[in-house]
C-alpha atoms as a PDB file:
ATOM      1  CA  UNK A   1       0.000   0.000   0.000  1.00  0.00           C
ATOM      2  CA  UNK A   2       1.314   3.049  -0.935  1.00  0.00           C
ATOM      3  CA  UNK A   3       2.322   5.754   2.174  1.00  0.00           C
ATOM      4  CA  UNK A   4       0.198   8.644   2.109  1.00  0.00           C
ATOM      5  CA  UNK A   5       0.605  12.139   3.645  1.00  0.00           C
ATOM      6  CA  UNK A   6      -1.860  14.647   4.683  1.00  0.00           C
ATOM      7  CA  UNK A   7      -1.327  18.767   4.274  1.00  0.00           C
ATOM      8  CA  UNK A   8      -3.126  22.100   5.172  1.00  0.00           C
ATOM      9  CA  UNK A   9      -2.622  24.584   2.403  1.00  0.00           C
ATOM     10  CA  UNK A  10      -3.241  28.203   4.598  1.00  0.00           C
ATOM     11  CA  UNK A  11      -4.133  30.664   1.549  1.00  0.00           C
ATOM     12  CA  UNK A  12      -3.646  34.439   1.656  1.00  0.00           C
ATOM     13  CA  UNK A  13      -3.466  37.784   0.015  1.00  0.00           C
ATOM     14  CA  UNK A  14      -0.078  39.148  -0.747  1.00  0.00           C
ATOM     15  CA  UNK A  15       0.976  42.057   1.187  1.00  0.00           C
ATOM     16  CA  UNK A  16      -0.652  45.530  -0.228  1.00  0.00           C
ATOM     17  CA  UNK A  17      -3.575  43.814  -1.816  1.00  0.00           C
ATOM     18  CA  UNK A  18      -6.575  45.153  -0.264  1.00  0.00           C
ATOM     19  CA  UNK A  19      -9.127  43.003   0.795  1.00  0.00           C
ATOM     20  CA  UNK A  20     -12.347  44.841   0.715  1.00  0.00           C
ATOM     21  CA  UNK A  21     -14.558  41.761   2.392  1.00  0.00           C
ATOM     22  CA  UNK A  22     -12.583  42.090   5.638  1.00  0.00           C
ATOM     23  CA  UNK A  23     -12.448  45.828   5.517  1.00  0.00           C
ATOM     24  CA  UNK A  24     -16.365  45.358   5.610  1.00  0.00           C
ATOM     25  CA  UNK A  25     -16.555  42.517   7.952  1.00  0.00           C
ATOM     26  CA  UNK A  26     -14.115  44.610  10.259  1.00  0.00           C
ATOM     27  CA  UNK A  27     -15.780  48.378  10.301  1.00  0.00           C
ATOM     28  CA  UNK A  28     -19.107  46.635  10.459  1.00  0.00           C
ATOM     29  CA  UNK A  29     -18.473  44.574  13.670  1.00  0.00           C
ATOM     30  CA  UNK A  30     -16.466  47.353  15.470  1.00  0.00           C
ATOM     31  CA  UNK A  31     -19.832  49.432  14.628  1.00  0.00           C
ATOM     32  CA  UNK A  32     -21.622  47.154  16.813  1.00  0.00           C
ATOM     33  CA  UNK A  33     -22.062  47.717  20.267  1.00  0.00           C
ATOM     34  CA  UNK A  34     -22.427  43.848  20.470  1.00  0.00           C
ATOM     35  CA  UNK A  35     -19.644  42.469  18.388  1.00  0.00           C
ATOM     36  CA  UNK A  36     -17.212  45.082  18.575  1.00  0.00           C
ATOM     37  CA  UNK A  37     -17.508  48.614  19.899  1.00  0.00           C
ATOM     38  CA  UNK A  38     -14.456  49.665  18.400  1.00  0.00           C
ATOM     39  CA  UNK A  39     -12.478  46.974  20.520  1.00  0.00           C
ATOM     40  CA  UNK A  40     -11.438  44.533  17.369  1.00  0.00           C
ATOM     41  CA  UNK A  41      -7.917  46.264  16.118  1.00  0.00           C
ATOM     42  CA  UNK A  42      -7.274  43.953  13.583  1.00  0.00           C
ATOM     43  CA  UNK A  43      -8.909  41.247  11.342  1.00  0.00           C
ATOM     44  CA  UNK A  44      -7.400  39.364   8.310  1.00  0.00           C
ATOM     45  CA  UNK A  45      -9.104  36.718   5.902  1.00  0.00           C
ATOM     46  CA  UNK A  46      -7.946  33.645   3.887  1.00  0.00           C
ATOM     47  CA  UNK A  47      -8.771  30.345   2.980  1.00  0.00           C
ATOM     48  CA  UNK A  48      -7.370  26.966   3.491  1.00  0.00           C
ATOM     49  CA  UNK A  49      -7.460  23.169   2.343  1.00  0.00           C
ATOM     50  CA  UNK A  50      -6.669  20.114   3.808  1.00  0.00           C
ATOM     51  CA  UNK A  51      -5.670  16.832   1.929  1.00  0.00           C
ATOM     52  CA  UNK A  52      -4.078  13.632   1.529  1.00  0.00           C
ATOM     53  CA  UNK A  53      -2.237  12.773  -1.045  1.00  0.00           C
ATOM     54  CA  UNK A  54       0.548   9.952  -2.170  1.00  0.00           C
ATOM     55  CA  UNK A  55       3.748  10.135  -0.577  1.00  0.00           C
ATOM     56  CA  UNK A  56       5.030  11.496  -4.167  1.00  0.00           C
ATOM     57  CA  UNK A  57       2.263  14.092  -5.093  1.00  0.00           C
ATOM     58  CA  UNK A  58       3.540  17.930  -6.242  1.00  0.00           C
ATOM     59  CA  UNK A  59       1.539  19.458  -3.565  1.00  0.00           C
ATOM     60  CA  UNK A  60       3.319  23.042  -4.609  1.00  0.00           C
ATOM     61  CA  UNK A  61       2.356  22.002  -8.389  1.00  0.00           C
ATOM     62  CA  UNK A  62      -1.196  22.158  -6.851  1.00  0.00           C
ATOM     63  CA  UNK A  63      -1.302  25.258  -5.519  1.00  0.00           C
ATOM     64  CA  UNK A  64       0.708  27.194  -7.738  1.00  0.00           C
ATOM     65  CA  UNK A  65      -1.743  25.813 -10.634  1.00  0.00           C
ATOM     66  CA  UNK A  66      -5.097  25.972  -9.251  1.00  0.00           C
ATOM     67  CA  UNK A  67      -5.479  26.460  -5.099  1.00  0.00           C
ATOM     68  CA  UNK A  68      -3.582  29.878  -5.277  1.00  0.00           C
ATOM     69  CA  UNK A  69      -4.514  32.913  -7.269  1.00  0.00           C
ATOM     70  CA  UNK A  70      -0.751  33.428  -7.978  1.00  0.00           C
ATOM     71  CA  UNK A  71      -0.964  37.241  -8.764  1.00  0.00           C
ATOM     72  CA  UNK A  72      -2.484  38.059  -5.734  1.00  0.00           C
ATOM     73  CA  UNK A  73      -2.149  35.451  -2.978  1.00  0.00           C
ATOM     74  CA  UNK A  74       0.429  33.471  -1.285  1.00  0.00           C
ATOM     75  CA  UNK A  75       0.299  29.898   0.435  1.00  0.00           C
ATOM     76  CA  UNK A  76       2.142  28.156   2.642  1.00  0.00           C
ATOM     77  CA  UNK A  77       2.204  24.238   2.827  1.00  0.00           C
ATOM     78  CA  UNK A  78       2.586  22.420   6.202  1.00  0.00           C
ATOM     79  CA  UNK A  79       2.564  18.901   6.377  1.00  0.00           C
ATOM     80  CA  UNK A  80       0.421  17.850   9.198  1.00  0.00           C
ATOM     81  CA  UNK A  81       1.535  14.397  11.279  1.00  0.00           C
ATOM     82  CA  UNK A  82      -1.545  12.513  13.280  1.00  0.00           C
END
């Protein structure tokens, strides 16, 4: 059987690309006397992924090709051990 190994891909914008859907999610909650009330001082959004793959699978290959908008995110692999 062949080994396997299991990865989370953490996704994010590059630095100096805005992101407009924090920026909302952010003012709007720091707004609110019951979320934030101007006590939330920072707030930063990505994605991630988590798979298993063969032993011998181009896990950068995958990102660089479809997981990662490469002009205006960056992603870092870590290889998670259970």
């Amino acid at each position: 059987m062949q080994k396997l190994r299991k990865y989370r891909i953490s996704i994010s914008l590059r630095q100096g690309v805005k992101n407009i859907e924090a920026e909302a999610i952010f003012n709007m909650a720091n707004k609110a006397v019951d979320l934030g009330n101007n006590q939330l001082y920072s707030l930063t959004m990505g994605k991630w992924f988590v798979l298993e793959c063969a032993d011998d699978f181009d896990v950068d290959h995958l990102c660089n090709k479809l997981l990662a908008n490469m002009v205006i995110e960056d992603y870092i692999i870590e290889e998670l051990t259970e």
